[in-house]
N, C-alpha and C. Protein backbone atom coordinates (compact mmCIF):
# COMPACT_ATOMS: atom_id res chain seq x y z
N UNK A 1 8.90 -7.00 -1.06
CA UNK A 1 7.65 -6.68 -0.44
C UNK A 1 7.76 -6.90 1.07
N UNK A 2 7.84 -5.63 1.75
CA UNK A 2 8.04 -6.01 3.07
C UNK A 2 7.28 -6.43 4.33
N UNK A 3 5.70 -6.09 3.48
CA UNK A 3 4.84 -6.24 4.13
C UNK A 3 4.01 -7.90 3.53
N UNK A 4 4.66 -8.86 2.60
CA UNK A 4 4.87 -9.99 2.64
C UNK A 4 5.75 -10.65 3.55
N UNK A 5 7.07 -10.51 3.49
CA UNK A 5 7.70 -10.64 4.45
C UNK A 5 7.31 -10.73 5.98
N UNK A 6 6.20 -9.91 5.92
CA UNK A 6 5.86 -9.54 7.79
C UNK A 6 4.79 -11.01 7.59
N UNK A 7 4.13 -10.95 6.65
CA UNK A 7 3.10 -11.89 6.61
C UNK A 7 3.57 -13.29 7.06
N UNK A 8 4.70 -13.60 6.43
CA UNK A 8 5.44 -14.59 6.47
C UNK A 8 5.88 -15.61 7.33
N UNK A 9 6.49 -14.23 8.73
CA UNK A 9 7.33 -14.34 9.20
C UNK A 9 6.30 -14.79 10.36
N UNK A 10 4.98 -14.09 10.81
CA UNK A 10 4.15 -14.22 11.35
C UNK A 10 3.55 -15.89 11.55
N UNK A 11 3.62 -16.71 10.60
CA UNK A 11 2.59 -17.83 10.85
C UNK A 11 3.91 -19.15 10.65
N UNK A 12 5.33 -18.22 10.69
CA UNK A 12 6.25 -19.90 10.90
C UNK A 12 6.11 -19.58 12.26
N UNK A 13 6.49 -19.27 13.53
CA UNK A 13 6.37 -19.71 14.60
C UNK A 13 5.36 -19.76 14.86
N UNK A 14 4.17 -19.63 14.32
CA UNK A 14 2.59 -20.68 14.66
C UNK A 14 2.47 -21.86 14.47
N UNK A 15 3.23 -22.31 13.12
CA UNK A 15 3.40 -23.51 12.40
C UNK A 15 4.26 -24.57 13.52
N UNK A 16 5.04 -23.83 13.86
CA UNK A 16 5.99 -24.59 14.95
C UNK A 16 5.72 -25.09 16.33
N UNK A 17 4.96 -23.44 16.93
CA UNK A 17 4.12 -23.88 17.85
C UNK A 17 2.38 -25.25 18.11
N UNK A 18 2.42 -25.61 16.87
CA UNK A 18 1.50 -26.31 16.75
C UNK A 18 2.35 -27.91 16.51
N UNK A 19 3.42 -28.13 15.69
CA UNK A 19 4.09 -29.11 16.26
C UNK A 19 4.50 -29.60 17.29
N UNK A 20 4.71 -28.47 18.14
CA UNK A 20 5.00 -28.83 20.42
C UNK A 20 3.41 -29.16 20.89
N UNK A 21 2.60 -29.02 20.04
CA UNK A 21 1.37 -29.39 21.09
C UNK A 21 0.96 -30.88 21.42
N UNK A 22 0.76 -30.78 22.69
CA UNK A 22 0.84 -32.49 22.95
C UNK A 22 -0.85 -33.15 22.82
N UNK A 23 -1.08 -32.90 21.86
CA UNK A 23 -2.63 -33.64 21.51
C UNK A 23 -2.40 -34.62 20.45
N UNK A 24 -3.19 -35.08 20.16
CA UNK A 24 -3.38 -36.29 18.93
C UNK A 24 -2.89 -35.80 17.71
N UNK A 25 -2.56 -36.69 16.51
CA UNK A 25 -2.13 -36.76 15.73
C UNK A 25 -3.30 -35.79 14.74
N UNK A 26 -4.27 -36.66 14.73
CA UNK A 26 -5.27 -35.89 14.23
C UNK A 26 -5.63 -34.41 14.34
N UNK A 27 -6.15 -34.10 15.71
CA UNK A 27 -6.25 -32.55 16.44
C UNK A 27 -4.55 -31.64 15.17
N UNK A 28 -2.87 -32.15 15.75
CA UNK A 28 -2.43 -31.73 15.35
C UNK A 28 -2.96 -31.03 13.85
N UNK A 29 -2.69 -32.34 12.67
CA UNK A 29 -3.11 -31.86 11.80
C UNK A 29 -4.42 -31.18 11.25
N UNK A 30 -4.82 -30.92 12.01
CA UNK A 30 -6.55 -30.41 11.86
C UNK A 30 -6.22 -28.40 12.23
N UNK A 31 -5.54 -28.97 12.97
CA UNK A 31 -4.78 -27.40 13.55
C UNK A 31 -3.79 -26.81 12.54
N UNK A 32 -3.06 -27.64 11.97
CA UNK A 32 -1.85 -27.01 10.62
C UNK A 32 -2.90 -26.92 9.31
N UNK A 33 -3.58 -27.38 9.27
CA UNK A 33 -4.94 -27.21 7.63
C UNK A 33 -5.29 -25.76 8.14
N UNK A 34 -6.08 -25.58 9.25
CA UNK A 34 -6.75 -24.32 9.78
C UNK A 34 -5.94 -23.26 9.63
N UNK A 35 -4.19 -23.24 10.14
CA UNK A 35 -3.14 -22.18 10.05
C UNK A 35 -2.66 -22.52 8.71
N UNK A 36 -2.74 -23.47 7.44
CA UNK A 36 -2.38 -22.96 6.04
C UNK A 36 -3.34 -22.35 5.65
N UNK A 37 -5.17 -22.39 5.97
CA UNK A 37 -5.87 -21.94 5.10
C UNK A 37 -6.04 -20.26 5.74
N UNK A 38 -5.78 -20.32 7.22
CA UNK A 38 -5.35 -18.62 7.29
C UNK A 38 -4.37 -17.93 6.35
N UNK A 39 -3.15 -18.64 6.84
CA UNK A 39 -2.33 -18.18 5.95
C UNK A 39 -2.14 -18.02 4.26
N UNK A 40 -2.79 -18.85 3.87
CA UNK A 40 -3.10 -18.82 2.42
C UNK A 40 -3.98 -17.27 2.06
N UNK A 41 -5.45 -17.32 2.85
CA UNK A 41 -6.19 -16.35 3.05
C UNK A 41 -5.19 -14.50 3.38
N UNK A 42 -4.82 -14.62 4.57
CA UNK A 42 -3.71 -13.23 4.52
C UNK A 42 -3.34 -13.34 3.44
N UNK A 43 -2.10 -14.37 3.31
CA UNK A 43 -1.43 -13.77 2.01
C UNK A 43 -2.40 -13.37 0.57
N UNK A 44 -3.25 -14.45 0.44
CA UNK A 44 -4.13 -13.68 -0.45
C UNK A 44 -4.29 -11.67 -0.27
N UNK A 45 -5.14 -11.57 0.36
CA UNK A 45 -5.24 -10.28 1.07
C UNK A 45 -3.83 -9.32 0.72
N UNK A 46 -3.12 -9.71 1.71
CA UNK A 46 -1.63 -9.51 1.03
C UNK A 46 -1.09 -9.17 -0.30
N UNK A 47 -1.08 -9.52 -1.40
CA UNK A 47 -1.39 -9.86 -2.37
C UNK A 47 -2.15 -8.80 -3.27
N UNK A 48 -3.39 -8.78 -2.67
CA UNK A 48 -4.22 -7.70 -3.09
C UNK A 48 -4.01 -6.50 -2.98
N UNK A 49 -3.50 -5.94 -1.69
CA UNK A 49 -3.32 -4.73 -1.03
C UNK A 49 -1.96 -4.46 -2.29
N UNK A 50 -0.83 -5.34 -2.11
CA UNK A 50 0.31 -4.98 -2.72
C UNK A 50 -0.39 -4.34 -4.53
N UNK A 51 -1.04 -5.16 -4.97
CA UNK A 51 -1.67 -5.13 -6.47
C UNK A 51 -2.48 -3.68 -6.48
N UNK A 52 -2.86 -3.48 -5.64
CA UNK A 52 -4.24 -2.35 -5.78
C UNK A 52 -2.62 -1.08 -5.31
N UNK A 53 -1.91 -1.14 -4.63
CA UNK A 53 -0.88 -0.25 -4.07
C UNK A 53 0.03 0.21 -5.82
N UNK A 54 0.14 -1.21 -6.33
CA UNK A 54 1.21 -1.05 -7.73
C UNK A 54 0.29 -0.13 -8.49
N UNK A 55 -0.97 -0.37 -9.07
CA UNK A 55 -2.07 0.30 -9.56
C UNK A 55 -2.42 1.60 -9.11
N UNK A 56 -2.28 2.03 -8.08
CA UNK A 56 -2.57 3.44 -7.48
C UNK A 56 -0.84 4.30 -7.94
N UNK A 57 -0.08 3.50 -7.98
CA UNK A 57 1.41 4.36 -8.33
C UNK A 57 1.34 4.40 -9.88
N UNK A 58 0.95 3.05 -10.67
CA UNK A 58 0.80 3.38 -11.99
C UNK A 58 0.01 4.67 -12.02
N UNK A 59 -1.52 4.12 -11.74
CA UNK A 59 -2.45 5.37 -11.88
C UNK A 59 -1.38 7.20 -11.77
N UNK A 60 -0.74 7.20 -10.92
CA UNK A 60 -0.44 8.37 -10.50
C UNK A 60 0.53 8.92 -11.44
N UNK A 61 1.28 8.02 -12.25
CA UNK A 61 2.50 8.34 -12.87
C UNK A 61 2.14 8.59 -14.16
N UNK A 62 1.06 7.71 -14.64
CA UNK A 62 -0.02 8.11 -15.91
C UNK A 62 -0.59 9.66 -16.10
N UNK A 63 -1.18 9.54 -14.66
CA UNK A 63 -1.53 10.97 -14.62
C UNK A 63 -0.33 12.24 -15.09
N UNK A 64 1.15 11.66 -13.81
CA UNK A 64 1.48 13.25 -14.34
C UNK A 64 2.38 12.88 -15.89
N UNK A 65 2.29 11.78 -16.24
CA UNK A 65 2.95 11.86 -18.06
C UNK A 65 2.31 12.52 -19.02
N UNK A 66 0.47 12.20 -18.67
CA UNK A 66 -0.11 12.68 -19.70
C UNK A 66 -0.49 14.34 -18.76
N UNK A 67 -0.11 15.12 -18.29
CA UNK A 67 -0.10 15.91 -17.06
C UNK A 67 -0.13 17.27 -18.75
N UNK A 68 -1.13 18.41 -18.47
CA UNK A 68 -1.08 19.50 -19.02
C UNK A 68 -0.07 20.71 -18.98
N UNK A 69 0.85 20.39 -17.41
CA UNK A 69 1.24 21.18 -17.38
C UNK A 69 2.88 20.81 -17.84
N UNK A 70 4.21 21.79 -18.00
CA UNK A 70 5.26 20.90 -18.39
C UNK A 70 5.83 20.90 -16.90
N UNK A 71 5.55 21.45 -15.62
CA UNK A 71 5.85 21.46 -14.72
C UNK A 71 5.95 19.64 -13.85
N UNK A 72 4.48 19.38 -14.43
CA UNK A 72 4.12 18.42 -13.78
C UNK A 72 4.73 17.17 -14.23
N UNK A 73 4.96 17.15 -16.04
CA UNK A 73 5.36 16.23 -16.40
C UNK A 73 7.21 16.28 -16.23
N UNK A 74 7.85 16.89 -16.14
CA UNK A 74 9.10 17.49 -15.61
C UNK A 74 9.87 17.44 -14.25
N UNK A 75 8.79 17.21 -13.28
CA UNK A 75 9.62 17.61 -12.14
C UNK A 75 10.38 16.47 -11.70
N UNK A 76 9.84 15.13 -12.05
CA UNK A 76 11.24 14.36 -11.87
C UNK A 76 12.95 14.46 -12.41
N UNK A 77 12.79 14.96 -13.85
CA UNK A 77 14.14 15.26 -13.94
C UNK A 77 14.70 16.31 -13.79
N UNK A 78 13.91 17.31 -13.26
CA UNK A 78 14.43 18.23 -12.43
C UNK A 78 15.14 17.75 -11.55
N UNK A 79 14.30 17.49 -10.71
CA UNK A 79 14.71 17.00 -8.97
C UNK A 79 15.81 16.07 -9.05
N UNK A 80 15.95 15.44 -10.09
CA UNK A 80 17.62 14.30 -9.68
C UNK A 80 18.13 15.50 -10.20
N UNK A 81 18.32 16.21 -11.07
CA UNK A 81 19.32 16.88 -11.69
C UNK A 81 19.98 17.91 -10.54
N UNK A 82 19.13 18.48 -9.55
CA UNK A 82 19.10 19.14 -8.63
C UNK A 82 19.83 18.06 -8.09
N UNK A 83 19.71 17.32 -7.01
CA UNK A 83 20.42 15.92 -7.11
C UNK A 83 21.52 15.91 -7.25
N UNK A 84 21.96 15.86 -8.12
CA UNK A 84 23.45 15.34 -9.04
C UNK A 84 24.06 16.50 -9.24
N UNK A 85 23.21 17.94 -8.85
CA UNK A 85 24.53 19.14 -8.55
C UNK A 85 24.83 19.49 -6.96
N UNK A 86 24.01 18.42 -6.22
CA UNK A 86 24.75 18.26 -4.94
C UNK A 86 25.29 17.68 -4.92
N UNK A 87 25.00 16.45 -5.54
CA UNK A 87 26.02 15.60 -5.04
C UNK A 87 27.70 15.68 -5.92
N UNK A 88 27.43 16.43 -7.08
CA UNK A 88 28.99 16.79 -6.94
C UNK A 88 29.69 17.93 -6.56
N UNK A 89 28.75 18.75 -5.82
CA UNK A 89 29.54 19.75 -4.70
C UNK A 89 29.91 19.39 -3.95
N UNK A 90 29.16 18.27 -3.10
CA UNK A 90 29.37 17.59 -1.76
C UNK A 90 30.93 16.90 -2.03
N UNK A 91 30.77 16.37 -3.32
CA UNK A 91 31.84 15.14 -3.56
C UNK A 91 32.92 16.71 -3.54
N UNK A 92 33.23 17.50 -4.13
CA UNK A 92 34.04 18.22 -4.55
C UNK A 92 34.81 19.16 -3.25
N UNK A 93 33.82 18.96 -2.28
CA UNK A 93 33.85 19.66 -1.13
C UNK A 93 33.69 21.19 -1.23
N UNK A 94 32.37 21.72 -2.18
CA UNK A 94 32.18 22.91 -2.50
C UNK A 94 30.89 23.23 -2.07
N UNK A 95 30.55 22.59 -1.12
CA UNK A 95 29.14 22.99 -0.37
C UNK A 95 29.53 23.34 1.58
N UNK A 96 29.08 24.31 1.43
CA UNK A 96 29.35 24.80 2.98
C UNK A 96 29.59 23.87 4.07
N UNK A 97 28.13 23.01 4.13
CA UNK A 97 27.76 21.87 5.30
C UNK A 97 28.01 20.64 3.99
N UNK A 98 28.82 19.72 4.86
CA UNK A 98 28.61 18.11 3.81
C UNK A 98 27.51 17.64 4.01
N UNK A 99 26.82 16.53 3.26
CA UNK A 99 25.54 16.56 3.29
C UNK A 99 25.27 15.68 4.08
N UNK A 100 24.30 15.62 4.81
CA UNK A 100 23.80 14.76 6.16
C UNK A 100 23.30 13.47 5.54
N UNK A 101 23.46 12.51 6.32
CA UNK A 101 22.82 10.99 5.76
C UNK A 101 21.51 10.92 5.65
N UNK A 102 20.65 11.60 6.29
CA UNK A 102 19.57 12.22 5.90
C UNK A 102 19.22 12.16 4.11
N UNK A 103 19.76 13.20 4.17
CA UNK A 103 20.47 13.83 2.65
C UNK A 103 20.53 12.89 1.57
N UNK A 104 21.82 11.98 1.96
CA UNK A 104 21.78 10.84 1.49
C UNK A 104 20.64 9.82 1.14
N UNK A 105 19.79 9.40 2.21
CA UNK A 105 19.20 8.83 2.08
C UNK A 105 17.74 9.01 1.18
N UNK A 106 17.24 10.42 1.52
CA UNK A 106 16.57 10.76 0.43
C UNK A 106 17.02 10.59 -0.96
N UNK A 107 17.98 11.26 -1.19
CA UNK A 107 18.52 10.93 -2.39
C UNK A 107 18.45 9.49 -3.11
N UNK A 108 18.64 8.41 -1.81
CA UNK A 108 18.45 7.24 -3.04
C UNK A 108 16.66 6.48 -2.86
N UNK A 109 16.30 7.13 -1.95
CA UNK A 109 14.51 7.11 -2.43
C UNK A 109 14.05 8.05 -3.66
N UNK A 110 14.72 8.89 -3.80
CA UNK A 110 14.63 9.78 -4.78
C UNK A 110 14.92 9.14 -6.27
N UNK A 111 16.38 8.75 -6.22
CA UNK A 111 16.51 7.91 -7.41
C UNK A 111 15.52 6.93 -7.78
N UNK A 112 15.36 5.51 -6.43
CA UNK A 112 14.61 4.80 -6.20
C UNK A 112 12.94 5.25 -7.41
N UNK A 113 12.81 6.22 -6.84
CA UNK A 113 11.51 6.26 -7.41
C UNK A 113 11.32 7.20 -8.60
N UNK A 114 12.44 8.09 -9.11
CA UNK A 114 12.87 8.48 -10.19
C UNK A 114 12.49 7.29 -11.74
N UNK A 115 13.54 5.86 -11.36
CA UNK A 115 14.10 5.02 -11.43
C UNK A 115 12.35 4.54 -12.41
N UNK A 116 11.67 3.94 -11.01
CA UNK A 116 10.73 3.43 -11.09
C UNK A 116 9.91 3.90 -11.92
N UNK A 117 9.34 5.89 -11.78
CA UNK A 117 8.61 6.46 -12.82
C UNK A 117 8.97 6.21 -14.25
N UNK A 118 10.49 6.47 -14.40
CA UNK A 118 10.73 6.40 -15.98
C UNK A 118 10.65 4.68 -16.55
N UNK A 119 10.52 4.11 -15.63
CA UNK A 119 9.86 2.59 -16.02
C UNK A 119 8.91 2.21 -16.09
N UNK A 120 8.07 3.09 -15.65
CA UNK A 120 6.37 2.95 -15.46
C UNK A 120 6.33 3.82 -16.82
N UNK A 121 6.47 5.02 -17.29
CA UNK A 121 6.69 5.70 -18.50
C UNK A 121 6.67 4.74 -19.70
N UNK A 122 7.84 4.21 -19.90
CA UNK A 122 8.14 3.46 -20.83
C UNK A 122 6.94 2.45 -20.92
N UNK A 123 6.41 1.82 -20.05
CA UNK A 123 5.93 0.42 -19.69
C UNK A 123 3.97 1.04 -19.61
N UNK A 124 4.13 2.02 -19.39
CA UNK A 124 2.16 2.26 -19.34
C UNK A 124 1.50 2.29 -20.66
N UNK A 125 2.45 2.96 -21.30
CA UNK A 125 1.77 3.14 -22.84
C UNK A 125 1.68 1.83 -23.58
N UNK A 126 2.44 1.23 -23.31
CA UNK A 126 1.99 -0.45 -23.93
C UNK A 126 1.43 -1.46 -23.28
N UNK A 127 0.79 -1.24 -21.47
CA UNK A 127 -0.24 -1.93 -20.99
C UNK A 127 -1.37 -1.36 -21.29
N UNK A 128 -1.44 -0.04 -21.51
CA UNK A 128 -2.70 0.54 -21.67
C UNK A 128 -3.08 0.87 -23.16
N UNK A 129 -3.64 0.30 -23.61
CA UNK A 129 -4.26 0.69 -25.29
C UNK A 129 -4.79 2.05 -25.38
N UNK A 130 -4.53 2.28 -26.79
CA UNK A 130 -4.61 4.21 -26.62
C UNK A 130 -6.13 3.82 -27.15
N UNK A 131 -6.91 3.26 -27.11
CA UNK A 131 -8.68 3.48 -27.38
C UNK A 131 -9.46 2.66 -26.39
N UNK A 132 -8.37 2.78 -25.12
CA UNK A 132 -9.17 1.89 -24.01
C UNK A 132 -8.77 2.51 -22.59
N UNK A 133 -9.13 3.75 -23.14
CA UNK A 133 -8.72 4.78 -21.41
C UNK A 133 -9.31 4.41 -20.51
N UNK A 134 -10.49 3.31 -20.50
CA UNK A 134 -11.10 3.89 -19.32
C UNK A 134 -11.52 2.59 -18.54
N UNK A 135 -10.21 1.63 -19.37
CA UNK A 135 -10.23 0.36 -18.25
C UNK A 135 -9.44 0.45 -17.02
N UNK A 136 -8.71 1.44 -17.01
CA UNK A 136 -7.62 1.68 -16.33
C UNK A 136 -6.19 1.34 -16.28
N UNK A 137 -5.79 1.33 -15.91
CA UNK A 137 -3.52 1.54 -16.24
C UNK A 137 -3.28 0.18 -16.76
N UNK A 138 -3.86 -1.01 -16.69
CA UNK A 138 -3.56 -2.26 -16.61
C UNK A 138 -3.84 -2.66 -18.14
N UNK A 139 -5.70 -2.62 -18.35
CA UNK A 139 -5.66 -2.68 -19.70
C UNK A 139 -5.83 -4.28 -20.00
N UNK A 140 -6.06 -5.02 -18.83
CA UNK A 140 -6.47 -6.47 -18.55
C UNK A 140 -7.95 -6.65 -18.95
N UNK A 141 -7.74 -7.51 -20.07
CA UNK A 141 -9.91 -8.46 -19.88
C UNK A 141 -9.79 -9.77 -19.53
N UNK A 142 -10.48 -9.71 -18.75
CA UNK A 142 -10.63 -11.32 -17.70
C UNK A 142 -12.22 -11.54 -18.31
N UNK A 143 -11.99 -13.05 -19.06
CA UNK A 143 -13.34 -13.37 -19.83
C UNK A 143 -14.03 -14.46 -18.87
């Protein structure tokens, strides 16, 4: 999570900068409570954003599984397969231009999230109860 990471990284040199301050013992620690309960707070926040972000990709991948069309439910293994006949032209040296790192790099966001759908696949139909569509992807009761 990289945008934990940023969170992170953000409130150790606050933490530090509040150890160089030349006030009282007290003041100090009155000042490190105030920067954990920010920091507790972001990361909360943090936290959330990431959760509501996982839920909007479930949501989306639900959609195109149970998807009407076969286009929709399909086009991921299209697209690696497409994929994997470049990449053994490229390897073979039977493609005009070799393929740009560009190229490359899509490709392993591509997998990347290939990867991820057919795990969300496997994994939605047994968070989500088939007579409880309309709690949403999760399928959680908090009593």
């Amino acid at each position: 999570m990289p945008l934990l990471d940023m969170m992170t990284r953000i409130f150790a040199p606050l933490a530090s900068l509040i150890d160089d301050l030349h006030t009282s013992d007290e003041e100090r620690d009155a000042a490190r409570m105030a920067l954990v309960a920010a920091q507790n707070q972001a990361l909360a926040l943090t936290l959330d954003l990431e959760r509501e972000k996982l839920a909007a990709r479930a949501s989306l991948i639900a959609a195109e599984i149970g998807g009407q069309s076969w286009l929709q439910r399909n086009w991921r293994p299209i697209t690696m397969l497409s994929f994997l006949a470049l990449v053994i032209l490229d390897s073979f040296g039977l493609l005009v231009f070799r393929l740009s790192d560009e190229a490359w790099l899509l490709l392993q966001i591509g997998l990347g999230g290939y990867v991820v759908g057919r795990s969300a696949e496997k994994i939605v139909p047994s968070i989500r109860p088939t007579g409880h569509r309309d709690q949403g992807v999760q399928g959680v009761h908090h009593d």
